[in-house]
C-alpha atoms as a PDB file:
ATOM      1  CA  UNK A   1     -42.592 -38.349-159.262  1.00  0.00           C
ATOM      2  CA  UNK A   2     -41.366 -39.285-162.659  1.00  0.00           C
ATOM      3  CA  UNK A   3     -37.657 -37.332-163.383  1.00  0.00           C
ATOM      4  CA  UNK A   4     -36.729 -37.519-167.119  1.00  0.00           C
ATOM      5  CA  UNK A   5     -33.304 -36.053-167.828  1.00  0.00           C
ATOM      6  CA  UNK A   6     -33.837 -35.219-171.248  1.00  0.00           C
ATOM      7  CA  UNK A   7     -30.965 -33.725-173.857  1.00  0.00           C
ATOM      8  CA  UNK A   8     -31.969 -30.895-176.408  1.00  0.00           C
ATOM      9  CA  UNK A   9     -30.757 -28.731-178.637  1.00  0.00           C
ATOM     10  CA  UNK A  10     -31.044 -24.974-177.704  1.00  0.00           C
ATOM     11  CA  UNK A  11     -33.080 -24.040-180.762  1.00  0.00           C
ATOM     12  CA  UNK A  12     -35.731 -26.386-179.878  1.00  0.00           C
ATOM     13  CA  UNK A  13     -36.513 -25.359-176.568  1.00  0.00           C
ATOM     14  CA  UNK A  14     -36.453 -21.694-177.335  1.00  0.00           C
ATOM     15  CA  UNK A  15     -38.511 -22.153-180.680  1.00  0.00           C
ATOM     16  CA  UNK A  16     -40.374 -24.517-179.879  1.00  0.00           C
ATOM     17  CA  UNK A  17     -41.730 -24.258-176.053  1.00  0.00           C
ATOM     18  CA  UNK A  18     -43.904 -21.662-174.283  1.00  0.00           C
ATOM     19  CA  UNK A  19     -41.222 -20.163-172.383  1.00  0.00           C
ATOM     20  CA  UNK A  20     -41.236 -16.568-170.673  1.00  0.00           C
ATOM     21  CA  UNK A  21     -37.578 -15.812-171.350  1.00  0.00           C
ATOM     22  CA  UNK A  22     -35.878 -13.365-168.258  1.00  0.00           C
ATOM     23  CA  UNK A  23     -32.337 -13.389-169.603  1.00  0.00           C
ATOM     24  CA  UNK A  24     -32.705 -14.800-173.072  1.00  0.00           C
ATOM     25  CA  UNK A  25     -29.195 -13.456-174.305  1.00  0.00           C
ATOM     26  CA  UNK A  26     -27.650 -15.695-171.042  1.00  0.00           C
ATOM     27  CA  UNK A  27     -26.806 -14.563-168.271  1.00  0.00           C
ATOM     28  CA  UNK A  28     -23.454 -12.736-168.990  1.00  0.00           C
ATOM     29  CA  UNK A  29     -25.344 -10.572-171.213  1.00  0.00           C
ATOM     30  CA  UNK A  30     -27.799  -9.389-168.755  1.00  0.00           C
ATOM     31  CA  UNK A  31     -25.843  -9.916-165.491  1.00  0.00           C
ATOM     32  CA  UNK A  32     -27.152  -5.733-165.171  1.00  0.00           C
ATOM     33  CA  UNK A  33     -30.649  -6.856-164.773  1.00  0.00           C
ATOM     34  CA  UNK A  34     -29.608  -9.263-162.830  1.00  0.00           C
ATOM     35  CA  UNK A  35     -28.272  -8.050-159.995  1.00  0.00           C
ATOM     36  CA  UNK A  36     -30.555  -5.306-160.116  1.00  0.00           C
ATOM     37  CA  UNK A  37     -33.793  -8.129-159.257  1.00  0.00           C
ATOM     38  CA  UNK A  38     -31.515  -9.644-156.644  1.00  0.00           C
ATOM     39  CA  UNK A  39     -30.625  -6.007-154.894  1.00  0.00           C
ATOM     40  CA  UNK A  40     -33.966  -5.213-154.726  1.00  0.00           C
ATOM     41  CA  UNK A  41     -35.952  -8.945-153.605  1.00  0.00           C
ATOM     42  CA  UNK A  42     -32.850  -8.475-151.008  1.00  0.00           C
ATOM     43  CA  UNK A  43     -33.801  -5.187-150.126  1.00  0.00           C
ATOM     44  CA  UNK A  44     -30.343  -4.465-150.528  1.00  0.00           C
ATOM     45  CA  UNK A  45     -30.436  -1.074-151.257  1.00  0.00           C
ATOM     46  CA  UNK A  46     -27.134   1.475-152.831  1.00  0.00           C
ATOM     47  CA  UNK A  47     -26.866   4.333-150.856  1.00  0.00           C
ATOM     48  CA  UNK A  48     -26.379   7.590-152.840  1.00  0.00           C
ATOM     49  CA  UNK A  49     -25.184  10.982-151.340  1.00  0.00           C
ATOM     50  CA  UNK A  50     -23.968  14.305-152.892  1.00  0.00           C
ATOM     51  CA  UNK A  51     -22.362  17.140-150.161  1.00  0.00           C
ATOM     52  CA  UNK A  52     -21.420  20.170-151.809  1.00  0.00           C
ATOM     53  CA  UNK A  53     -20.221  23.448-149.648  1.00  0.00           C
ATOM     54  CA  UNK A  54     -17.686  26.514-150.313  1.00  0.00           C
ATOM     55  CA  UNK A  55     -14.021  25.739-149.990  1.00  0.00           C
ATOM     56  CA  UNK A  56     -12.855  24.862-146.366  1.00  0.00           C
ATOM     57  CA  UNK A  57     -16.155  23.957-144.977  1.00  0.00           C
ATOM     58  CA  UNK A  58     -15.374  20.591-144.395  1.00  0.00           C
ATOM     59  CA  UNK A  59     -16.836  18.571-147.573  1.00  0.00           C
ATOM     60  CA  UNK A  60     -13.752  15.594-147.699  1.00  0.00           C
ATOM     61  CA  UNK A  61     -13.844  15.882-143.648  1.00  0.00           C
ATOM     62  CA  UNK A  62     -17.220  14.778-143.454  1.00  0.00           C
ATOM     63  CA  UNK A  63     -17.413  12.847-146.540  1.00  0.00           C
ATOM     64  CA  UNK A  64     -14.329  10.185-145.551  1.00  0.00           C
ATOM     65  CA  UNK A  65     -16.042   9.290-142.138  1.00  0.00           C
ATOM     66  CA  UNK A  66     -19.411   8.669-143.543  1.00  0.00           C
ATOM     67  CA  UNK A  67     -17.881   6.722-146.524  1.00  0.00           C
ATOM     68  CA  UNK A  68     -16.086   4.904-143.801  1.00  0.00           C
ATOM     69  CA  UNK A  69     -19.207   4.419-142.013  1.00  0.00           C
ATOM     70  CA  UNK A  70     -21.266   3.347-144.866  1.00  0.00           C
ATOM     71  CA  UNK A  71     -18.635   1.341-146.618  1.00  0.00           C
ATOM     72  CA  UNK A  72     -19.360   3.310-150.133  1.00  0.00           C
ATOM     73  CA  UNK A  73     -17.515   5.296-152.542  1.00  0.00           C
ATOM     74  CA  UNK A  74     -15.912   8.677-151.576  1.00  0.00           C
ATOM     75  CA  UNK A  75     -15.935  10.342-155.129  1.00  0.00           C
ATOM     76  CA  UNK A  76     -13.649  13.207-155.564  1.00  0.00           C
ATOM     77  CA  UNK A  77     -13.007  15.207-158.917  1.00  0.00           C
ATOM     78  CA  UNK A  78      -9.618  14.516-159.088  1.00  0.00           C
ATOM     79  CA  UNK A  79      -9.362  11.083-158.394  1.00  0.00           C
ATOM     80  CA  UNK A  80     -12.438  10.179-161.028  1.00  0.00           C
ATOM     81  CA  UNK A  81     -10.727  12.389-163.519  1.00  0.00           C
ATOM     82  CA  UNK A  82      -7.267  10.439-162.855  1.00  0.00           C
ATOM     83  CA  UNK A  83      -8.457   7.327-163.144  1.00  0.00           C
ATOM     84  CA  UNK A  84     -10.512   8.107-166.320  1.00  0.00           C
ATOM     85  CA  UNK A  85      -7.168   9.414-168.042  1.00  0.00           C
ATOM     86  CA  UNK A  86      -5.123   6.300-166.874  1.00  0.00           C
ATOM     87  CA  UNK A  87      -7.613   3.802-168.138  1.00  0.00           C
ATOM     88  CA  UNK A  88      -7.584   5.537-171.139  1.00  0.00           C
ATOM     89  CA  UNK A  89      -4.003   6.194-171.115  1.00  0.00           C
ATOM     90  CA  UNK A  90      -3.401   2.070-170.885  1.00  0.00           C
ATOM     91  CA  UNK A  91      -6.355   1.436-173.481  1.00  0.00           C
ATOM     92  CA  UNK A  92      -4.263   3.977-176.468  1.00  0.00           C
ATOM     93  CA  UNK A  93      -1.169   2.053-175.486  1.00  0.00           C
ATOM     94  CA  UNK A  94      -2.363  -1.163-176.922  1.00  0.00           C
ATOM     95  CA  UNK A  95      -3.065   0.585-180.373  1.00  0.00           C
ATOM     96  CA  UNK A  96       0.538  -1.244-182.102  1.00  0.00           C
ATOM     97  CA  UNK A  97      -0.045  -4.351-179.687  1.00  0.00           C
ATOM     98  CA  UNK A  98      -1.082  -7.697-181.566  1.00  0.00           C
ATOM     99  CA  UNK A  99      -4.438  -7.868-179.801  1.00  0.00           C
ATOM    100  CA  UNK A 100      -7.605  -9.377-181.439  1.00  0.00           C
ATOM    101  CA  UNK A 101      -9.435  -6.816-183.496  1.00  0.00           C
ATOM    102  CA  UNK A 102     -12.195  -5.973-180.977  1.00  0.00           C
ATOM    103  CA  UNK A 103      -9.493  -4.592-178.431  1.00  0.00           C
ATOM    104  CA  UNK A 104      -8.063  -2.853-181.482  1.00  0.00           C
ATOM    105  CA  UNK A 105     -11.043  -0.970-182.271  1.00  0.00           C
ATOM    106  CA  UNK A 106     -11.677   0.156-178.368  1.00  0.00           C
ATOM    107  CA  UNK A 107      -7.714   0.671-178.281  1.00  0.00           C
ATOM    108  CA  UNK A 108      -7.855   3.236-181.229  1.00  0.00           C
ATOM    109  CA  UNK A 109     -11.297   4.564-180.167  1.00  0.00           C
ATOM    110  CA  UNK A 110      -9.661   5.673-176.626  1.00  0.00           C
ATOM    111  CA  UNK A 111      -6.313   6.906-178.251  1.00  0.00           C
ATOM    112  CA  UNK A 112      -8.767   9.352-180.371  1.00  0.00           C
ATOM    113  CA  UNK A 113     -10.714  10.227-177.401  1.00  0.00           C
ATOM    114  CA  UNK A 114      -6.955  10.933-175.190  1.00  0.00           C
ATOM    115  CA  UNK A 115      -5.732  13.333-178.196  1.00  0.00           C
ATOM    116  CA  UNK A 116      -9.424  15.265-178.277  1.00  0.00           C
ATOM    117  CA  UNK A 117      -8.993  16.006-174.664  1.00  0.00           C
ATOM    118  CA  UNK A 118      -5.265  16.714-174.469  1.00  0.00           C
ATOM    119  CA  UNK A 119      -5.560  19.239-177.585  1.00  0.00           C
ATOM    120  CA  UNK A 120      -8.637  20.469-175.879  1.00  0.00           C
ATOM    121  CA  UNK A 121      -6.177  21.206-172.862  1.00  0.00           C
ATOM    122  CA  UNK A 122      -3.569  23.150-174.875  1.00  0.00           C
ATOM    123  CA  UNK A 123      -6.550  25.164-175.947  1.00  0.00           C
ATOM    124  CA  UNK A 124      -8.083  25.602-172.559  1.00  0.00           C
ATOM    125  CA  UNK A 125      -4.851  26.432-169.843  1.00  0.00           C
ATOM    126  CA  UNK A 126      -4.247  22.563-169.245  1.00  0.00           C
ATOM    127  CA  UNK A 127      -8.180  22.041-167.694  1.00  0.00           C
ATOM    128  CA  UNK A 128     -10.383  19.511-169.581  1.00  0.00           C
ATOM    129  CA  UNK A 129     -13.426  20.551-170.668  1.00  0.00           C
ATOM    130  CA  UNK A 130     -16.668  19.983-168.648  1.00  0.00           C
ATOM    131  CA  UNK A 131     -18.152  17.499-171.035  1.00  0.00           C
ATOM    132  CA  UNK A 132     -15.505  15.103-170.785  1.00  0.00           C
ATOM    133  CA  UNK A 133     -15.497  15.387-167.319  1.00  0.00           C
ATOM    134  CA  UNK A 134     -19.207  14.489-166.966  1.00  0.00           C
ATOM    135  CA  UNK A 135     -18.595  11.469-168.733  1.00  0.00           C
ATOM    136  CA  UNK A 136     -15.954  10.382-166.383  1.00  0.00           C
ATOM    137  CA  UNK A 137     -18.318  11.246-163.474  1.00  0.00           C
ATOM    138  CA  UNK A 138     -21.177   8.894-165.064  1.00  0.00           C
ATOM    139  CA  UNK A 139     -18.924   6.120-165.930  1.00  0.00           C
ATOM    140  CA  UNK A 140     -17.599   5.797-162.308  1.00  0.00           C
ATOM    141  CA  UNK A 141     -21.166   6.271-161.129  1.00  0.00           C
ATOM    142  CA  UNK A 142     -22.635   3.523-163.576  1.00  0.00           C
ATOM    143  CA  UNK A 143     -19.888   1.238-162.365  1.00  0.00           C
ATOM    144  CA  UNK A 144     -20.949  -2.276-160.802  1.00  0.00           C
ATOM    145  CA  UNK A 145     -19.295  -0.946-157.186  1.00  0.00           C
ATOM    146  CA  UNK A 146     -20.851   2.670-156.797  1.00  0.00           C
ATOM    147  CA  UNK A 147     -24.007   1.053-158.169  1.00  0.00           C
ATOM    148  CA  UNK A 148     -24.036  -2.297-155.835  1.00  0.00           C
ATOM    149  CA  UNK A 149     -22.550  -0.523-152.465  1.00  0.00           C
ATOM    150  CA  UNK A 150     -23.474   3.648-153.145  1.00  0.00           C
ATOM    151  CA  UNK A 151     -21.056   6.876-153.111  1.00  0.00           C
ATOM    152  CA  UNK A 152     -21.252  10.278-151.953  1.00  0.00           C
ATOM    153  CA  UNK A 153     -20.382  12.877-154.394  1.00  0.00           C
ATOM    154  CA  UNK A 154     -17.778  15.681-152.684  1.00  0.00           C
ATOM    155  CA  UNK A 155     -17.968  19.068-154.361  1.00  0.00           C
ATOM    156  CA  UNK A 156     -19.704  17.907-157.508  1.00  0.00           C
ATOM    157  CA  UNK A 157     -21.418  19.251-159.514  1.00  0.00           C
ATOM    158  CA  UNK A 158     -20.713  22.910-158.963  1.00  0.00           C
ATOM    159  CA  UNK A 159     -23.316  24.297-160.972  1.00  0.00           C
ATOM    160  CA  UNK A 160     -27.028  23.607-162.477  1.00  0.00           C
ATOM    161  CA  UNK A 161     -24.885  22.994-166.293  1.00  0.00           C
ATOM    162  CA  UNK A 162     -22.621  20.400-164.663  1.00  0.00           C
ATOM    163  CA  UNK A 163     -25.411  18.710-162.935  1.00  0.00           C
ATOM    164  CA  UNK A 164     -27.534  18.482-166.062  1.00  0.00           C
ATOM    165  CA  UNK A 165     -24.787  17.194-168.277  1.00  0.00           C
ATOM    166  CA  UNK A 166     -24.150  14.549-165.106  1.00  0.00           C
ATOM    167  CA  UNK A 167     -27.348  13.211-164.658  1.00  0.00           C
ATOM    168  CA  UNK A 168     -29.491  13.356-168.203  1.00  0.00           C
ATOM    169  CA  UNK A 169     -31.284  10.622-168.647  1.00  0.00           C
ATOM    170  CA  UNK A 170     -29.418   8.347-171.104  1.00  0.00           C
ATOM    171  CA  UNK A 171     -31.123   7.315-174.198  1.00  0.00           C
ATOM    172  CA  UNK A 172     -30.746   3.607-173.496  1.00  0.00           C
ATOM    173  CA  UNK A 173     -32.546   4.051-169.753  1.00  0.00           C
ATOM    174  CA  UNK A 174     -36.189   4.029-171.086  1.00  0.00           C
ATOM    175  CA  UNK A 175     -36.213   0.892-169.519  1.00  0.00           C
ATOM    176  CA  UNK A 176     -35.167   1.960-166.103  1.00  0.00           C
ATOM    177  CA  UNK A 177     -37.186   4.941-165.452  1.00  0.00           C
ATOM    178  CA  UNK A 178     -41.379   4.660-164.434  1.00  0.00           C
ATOM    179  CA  UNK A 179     -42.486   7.437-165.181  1.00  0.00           C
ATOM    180  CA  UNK A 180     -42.236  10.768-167.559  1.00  0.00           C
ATOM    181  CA  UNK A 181     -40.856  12.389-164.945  1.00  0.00           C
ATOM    182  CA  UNK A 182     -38.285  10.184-164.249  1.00  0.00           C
ATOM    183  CA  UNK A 183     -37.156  10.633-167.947  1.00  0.00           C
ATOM    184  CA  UNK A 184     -35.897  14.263-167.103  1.00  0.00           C
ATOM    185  CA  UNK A 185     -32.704  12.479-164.841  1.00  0.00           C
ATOM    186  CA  UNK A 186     -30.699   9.235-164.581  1.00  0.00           C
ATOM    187  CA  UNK A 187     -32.270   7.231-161.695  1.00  0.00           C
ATOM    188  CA  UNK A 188     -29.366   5.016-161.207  1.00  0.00           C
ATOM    189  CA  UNK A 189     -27.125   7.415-160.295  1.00  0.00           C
ATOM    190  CA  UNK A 190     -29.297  10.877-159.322  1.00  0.00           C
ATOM    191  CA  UNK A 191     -28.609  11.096-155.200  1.00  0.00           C
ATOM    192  CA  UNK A 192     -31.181  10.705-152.870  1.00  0.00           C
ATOM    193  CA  UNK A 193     -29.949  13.129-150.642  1.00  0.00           C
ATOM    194  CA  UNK A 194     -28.068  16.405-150.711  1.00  0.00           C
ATOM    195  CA  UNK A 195     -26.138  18.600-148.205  1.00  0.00           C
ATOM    196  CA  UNK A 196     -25.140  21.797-148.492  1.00  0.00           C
ATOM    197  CA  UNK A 197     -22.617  22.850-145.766  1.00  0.00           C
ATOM    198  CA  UNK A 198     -22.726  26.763-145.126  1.00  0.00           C
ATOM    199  CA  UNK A 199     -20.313  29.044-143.027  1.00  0.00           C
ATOM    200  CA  UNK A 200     -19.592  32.894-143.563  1.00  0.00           C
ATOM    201  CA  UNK A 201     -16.977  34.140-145.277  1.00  0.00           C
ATOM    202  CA  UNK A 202     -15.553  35.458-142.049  1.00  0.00           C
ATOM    203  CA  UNK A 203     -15.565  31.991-140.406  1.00  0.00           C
ATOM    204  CA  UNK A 204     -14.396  30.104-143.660  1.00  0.00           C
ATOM    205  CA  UNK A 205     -10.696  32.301-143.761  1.00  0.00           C
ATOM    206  CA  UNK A 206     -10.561  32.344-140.353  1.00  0.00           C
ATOM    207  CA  UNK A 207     -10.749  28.823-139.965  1.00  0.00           C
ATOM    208  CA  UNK A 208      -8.070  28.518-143.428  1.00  0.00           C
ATOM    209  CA  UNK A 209      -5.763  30.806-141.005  1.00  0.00           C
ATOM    210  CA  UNK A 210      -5.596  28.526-138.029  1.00  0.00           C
ATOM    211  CA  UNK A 211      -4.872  25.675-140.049  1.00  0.00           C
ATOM    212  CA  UNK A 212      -1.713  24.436-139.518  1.00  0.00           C
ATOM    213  CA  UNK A 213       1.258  25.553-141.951  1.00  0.00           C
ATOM    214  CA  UNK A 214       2.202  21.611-142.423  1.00  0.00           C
ATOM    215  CA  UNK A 215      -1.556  20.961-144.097  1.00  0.00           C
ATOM    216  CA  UNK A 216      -1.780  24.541-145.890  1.00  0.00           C
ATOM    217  CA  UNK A 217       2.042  23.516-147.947  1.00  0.00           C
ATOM    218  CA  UNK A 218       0.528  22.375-151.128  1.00  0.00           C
ATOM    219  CA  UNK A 219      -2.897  22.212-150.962  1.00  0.00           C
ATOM    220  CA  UNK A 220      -5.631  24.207-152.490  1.00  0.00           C
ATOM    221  CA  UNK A 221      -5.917  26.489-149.292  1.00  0.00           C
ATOM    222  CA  UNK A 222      -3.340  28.994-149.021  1.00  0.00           C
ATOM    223  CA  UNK A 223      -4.304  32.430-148.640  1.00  0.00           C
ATOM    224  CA  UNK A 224      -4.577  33.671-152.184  1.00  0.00           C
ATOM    225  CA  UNK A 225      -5.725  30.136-153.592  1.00  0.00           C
ATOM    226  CA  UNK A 226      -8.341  30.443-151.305  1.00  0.00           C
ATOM    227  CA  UNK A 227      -9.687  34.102-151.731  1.00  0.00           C
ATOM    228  CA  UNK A 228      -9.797  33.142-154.650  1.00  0.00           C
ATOM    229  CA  UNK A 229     -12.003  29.832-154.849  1.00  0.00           C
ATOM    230  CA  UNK A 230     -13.928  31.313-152.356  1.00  0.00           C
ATOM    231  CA  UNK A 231     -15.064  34.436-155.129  1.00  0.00           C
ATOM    232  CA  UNK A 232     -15.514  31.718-157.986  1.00  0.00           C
ATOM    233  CA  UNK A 233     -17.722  29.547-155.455  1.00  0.00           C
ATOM    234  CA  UNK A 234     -19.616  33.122-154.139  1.00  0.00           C
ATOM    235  CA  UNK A 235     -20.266  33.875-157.795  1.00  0.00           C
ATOM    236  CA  UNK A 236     -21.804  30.695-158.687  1.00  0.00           C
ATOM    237  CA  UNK A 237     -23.886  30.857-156.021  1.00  0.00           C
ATOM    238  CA  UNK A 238     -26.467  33.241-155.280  1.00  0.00           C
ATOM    239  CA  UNK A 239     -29.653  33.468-154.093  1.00  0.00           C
ATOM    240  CA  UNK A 240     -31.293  33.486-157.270  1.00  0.00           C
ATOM    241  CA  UNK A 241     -28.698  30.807-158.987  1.00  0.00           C
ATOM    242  CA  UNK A 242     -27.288  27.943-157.206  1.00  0.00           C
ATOM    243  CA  UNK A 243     -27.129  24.152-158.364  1.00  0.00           C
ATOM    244  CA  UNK A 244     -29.125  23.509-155.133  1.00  0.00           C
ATOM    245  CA  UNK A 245     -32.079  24.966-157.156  1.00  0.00           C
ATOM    246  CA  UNK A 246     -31.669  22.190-159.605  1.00  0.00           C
ATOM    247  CA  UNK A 247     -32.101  19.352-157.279  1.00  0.00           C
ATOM    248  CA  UNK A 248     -35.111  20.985-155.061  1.00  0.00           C
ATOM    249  CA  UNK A 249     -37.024  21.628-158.581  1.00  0.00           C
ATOM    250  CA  UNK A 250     -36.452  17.609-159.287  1.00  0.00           C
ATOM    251  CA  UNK A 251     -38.171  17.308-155.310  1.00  0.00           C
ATOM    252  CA  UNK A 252     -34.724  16.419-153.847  1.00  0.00           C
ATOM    253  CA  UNK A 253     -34.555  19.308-151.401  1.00  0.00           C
ATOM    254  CA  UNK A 254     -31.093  19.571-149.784  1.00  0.00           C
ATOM    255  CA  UNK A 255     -30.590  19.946-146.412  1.00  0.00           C
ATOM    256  CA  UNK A 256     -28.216  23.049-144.976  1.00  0.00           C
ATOM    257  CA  UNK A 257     -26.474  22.647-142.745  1.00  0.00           C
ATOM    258  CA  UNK A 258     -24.175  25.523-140.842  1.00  0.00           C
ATOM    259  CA  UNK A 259     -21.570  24.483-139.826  1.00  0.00           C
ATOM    260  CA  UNK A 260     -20.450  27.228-137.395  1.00  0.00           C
ATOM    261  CA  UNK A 261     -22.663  25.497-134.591  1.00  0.00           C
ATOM    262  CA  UNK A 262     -20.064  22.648-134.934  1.00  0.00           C
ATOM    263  CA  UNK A 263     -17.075  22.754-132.273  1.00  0.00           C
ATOM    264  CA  UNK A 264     -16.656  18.863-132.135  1.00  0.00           C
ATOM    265  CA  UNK A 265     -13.093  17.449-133.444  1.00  0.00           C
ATOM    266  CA  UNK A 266     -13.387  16.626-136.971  1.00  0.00           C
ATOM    267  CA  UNK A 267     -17.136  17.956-137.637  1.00  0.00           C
ATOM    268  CA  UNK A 268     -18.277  15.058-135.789  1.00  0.00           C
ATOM    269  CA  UNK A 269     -21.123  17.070-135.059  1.00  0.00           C
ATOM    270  CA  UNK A 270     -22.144  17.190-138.582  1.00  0.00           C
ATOM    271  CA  UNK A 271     -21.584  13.911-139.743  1.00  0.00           C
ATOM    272  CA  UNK A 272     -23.972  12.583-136.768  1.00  0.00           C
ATOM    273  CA  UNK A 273     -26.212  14.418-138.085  1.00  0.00           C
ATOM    274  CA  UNK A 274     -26.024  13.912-141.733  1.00  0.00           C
ATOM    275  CA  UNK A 275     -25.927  10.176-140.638  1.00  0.00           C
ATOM    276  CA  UNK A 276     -29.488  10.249-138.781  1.00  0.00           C
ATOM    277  CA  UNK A 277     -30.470  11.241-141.970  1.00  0.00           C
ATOM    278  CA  UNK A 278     -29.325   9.037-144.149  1.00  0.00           C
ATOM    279  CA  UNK A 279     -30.383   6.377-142.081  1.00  0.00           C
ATOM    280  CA  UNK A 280     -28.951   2.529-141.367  1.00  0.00           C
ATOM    281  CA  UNK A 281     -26.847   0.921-143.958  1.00  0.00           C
ATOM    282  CA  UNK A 282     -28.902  -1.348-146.414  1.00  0.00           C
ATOM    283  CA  UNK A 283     -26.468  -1.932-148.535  1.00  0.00           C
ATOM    284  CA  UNK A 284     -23.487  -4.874-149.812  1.00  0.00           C
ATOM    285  CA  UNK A 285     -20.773  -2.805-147.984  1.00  0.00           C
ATOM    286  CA  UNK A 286     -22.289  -2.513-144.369  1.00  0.00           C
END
């Protein structure tokens, strides 16, 4: 076999020859695409969960073991929301920093973002509004790990506005999706499967009493905190409206599970049982 090692300029063999370009812009440009072809000729699939539940019924219990299990991303609403704020916090910093003038522009565009949401706070009893915190949900979902590995989603969304703000279809995803229907959600980060943990009021504060006073001291569950949440979570879910309606019209029908037939330690119970359901790891982590 002849082997000719021959040197050309870039412009002629993209100009000139009959090449089917993959990743004509290089491959930094479309390392997205990328990764995506090798994931799936690997069969290396993300595994995507959402658990949602009333206060106390065991949504972070379960949640940490199977992320544990799985090797994926527990997301909570505080820690995304944290994170968001810091990142942005360190991007307005650089603002009178010397950096080149691409930095710059992201540097002021994140220090105007930070002042919208903290005068949106003053405005609003110190919570940020829901919008901003859909766009830190879908940033940490559209991130490289959650979409390589997978994540479980713990107590979000709360209701059918929150999940259609989190997973609309984003203009640039026309490419993504296979179908018209797909257009009515984000494929890359819409979960394949959803829990719903349910308990009775009754067995709910009764299990919030016999917690032990060392875990009750500043968390979300003390007695009035939790009569509370427990109304707010009650009224946004009835039999008529609940966001579980939003994911069983999209043919992702969530799976109840009551979790007052569970007496193991730690609602090992459950999370056997949400495991045989979400099947063997196929993904980087496991």
């Amino acid at each position: 076999m002849l082997q000719v090692n021959l040197r050309m300029e870039a412009s002629c063999v993209k100009e000139r020859m009959n090449i089917r370009w993959v990743c004509e812009v290089g491959m930094i440009e479309a390392i997205r695409p990328v990764v995506r072809e090798y994931r799936q000729a690997r069969n290396l699939l993300p595994i995507r969960v959402c658990v949602l539940g009333a206060p106390a019924s065991g949504k972070t219990t379960v949640v940490r073991q199977l992320c544990e299990k799985y090797k994926i991303h527990h997301i909570l609403i505080k820690a995304v929301v944290d994170e968001a704020m810091e990142r942005l916090e360190r991007s307005a910093a650089r603002v009178s920093d010397d950096d080149e003038e691409e930095d710059d522009a992201k540097a002021e565009e994140d220090q105007e973002l930070l002042t919208t949401i903290r005068e949106g706070q003053e405005n609003n009893n110190g919570r940020i509004e829901e919008a901003f915190i859909a766009k830190f949900f879908k940033e940490k979902l559209l991130s490289m790990p959650c979409q390589n590995q997978g994540f479980i989603l713990d107590g979000y969304p709360k209701t059918t506005e929150q999940a259609k703000e989190l997973f609309a279809a984003l203009d640039d995803d026309n490419d993504e999706q296979e179908s018209k229907e797909d257009l009515k959600y984000n494929r890359q980060i819409m979960p394949e499967l959803v829990f719903s943990l349910e308990g009775s009021d009754e067995f709910l504060k009764e299990r919030v009493i016999n917690l032990p006073e060392s875990v009750l001291q500043g968390s979300h569950n003390t007695e009035e905190r939790f009569v509370r949440r427990l109304s707010e979570y009650r009224a946004l879910n009835t039999e008529d409206i609940t966001v579980l309606n939003y994911f069983d019209e999209l043919e992702i029908h969530p799976t109840v599970i009551d979790i007052e037939k569970d007496e193991s330690t730690e609602m090992k119970m459950t999370v056997e049982k949400m495991a045989k359901l979400i099947g063997e790891p196929k993904n980087y982590g496991a």
